[in-house]
C-alpha atoms as a PDB file:
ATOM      1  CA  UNK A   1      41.582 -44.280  30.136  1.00  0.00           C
ATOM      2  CA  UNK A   2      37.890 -45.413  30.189  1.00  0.00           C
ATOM      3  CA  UNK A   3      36.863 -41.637  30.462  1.00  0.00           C
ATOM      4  CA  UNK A   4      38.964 -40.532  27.811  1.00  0.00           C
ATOM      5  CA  UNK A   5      37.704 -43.207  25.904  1.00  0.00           C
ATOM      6  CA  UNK A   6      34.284 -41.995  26.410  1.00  0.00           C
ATOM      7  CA  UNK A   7      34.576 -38.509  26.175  1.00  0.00           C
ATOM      8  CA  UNK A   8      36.079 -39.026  22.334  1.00  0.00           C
ATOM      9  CA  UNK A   9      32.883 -41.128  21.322  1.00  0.00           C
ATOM     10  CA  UNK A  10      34.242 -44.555  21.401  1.00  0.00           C
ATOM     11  CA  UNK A  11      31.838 -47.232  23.331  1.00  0.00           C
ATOM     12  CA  UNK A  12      34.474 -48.697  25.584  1.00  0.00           C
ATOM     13  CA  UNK A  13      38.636 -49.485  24.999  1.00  0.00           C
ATOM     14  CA  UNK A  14      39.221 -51.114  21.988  1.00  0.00           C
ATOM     15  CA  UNK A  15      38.276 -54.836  21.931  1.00  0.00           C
ATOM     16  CA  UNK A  16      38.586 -56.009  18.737  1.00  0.00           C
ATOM     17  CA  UNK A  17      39.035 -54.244  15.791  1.00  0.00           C
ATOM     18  CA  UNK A  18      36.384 -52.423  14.713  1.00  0.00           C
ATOM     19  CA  UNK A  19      36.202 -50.749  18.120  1.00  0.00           C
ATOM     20  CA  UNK A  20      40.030 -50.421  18.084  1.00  0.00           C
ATOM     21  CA  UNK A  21      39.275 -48.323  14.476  1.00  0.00           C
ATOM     22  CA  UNK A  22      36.345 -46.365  16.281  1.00  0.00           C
ATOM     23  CA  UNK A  23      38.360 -45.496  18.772  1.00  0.00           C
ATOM     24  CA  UNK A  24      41.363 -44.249  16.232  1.00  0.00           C
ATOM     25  CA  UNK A  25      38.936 -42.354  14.491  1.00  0.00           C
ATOM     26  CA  UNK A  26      37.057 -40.729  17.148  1.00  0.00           C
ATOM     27  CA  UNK A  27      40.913 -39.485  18.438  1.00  0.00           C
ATOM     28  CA  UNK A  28      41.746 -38.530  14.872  1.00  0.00           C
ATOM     29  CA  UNK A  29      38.840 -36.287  15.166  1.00  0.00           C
ATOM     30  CA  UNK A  30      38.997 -34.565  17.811  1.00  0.00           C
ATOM     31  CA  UNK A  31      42.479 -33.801  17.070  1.00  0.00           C
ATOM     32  CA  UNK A  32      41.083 -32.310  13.899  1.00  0.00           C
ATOM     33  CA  UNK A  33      39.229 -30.448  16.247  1.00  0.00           C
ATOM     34  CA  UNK A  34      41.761 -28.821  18.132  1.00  0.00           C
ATOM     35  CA  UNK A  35      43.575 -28.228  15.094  1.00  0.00           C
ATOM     36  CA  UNK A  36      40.403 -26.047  13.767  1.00  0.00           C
ATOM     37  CA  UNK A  37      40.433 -24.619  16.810  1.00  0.00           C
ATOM     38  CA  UNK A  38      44.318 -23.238  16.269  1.00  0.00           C
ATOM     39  CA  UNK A  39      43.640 -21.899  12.889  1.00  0.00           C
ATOM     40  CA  UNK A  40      40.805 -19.784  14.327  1.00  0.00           C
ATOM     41  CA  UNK A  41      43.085 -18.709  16.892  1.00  0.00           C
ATOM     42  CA  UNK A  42      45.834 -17.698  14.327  1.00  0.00           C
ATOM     43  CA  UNK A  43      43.711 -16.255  12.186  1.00  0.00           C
ATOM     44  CA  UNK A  44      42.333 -13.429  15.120  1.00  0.00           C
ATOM     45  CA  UNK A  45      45.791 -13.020  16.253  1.00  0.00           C
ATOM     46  CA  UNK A  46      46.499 -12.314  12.697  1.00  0.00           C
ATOM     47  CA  UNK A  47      43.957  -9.937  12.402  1.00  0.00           C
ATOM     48  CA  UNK A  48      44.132  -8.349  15.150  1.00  0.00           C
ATOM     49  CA  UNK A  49      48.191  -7.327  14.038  1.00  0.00           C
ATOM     50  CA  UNK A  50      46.696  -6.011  10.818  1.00  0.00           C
ATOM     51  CA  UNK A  51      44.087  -4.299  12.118  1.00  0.00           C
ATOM     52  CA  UNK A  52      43.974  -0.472  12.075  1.00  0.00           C
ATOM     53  CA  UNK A  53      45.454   1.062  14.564  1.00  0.00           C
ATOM     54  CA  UNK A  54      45.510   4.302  16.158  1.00  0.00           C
ATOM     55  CA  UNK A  55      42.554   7.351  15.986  1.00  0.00           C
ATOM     56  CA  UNK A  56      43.839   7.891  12.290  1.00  0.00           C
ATOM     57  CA  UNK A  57      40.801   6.043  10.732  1.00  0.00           C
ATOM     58  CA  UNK A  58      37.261   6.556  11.616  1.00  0.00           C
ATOM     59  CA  UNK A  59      34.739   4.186  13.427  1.00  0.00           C
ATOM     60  CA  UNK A  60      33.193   3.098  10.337  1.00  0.00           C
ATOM     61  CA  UNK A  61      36.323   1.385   9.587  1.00  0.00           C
ATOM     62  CA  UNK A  62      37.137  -0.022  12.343  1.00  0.00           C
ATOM     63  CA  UNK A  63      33.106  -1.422  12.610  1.00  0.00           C
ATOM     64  CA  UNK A  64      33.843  -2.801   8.848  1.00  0.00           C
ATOM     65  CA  UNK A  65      37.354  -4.237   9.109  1.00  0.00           C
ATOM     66  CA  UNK A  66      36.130  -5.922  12.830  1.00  0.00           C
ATOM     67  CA  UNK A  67      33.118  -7.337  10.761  1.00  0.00           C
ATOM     68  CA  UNK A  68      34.974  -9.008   7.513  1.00  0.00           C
ATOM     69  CA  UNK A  69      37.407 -10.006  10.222  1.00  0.00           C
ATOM     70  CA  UNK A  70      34.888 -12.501  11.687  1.00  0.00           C
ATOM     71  CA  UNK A  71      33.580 -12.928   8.400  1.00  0.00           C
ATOM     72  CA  UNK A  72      36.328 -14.509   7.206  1.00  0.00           C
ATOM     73  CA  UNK A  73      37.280 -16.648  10.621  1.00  0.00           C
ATOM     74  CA  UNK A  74      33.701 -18.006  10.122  1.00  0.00           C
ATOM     75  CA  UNK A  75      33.842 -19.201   6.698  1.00  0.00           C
ATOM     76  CA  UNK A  76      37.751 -20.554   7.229  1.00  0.00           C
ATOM     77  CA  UNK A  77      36.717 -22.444  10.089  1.00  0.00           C
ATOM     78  CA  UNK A  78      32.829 -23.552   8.790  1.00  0.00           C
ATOM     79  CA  UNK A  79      35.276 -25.128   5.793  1.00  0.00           C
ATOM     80  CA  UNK A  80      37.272 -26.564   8.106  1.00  0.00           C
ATOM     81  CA  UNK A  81      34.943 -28.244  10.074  1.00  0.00           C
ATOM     82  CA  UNK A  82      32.628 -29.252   6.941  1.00  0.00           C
ATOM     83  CA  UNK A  83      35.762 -31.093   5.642  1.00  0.00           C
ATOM     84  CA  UNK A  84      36.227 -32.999   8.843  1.00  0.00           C
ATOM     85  CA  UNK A  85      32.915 -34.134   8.520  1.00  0.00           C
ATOM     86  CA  UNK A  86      32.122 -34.256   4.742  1.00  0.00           C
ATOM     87  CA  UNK A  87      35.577 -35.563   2.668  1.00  0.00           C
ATOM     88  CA  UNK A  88      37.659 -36.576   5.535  1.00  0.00           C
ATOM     89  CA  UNK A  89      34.308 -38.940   7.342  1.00  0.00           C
ATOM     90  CA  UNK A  90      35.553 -37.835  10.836  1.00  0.00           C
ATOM     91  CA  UNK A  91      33.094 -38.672  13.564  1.00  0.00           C
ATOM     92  CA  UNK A  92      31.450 -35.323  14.535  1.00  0.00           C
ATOM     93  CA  UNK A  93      30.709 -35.547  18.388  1.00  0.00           C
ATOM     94  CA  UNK A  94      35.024 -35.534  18.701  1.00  0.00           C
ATOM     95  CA  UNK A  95      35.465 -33.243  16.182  1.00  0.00           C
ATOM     96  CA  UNK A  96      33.206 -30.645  17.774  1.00  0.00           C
ATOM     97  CA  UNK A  97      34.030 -31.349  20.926  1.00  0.00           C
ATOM     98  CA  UNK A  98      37.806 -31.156  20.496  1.00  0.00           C
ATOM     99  CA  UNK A  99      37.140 -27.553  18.725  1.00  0.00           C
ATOM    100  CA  UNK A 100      35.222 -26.701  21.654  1.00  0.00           C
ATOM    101  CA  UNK A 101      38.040 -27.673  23.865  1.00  0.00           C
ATOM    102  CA  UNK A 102      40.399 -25.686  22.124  1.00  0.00           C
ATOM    103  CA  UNK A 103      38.182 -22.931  22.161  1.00  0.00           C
ATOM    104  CA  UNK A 104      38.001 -22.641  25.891  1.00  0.00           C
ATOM    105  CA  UNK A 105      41.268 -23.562  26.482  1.00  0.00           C
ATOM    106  CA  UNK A 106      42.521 -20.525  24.162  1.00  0.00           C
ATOM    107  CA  UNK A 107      39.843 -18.028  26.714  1.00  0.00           C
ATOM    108  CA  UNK A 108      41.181 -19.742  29.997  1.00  0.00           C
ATOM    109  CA  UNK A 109      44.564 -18.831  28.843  1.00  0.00           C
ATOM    110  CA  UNK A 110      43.776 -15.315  27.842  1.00  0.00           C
ATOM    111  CA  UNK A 111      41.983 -15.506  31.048  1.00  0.00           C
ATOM    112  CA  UNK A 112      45.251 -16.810  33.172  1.00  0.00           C
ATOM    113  CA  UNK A 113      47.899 -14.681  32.268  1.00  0.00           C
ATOM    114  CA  UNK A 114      45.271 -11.631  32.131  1.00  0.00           C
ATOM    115  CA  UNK A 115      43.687  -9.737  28.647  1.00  0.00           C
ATOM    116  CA  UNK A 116      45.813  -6.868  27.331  1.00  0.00           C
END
């Protein structure tokens, strides 16, 4: 419990209460985190069903469709993350490090059960 405690920003377990709220906030965030995490992974599954498929269009599409594709997971996911940290006043050391989790958690498990 200490390291988990440490990991997610928080000094030490909580105390008293304003490390008890530090501690509830830094796990809020990094569950934000993981959450940005899943929309980025949704949104490349989901354009990688879309995508073209097949020799039927040229390579200039494919290079410009591939391009807006991480276009658009960039700026869903820079939003995201700027609204953890902006509106929503979620510490940023779990935030980033619970989208960082999720992000090599989602290539491990590409990684495990092998890339098609």
């Amino acid at each position: 419990m200490l390291f988990l405690a440490a990991a997610l920003g928080a000094p030490s377990l909580p105390a008293s209460p304003t490390s008890a709220a530090a501690f509830t906030w830094a796990v809020w965030g990094s569950i934000y985190g993981l959450g940005c995490a899943g929309i980025n992974a949704g949104l490349l599954a989901l354009r990688a069903r879309l995508g073209p498929k097949g020799p039927v269009r040229d390579a200039r599409a494919h290079l410009r469709f591939f391009y807006r594709s991480a276009v658009e997971r960039l700026v869903v996911v820079g939003a995201a993350l700027a609204a953890g940290m902006g509106p929503l006043r979620l510490p940023a050391l779990p935030l980033v490090g619970g989208f960082a989790a999720g992000q090599i958690a989602l290539v491990l498990s590409q990684l495990m059960r092998g890339i098609r």
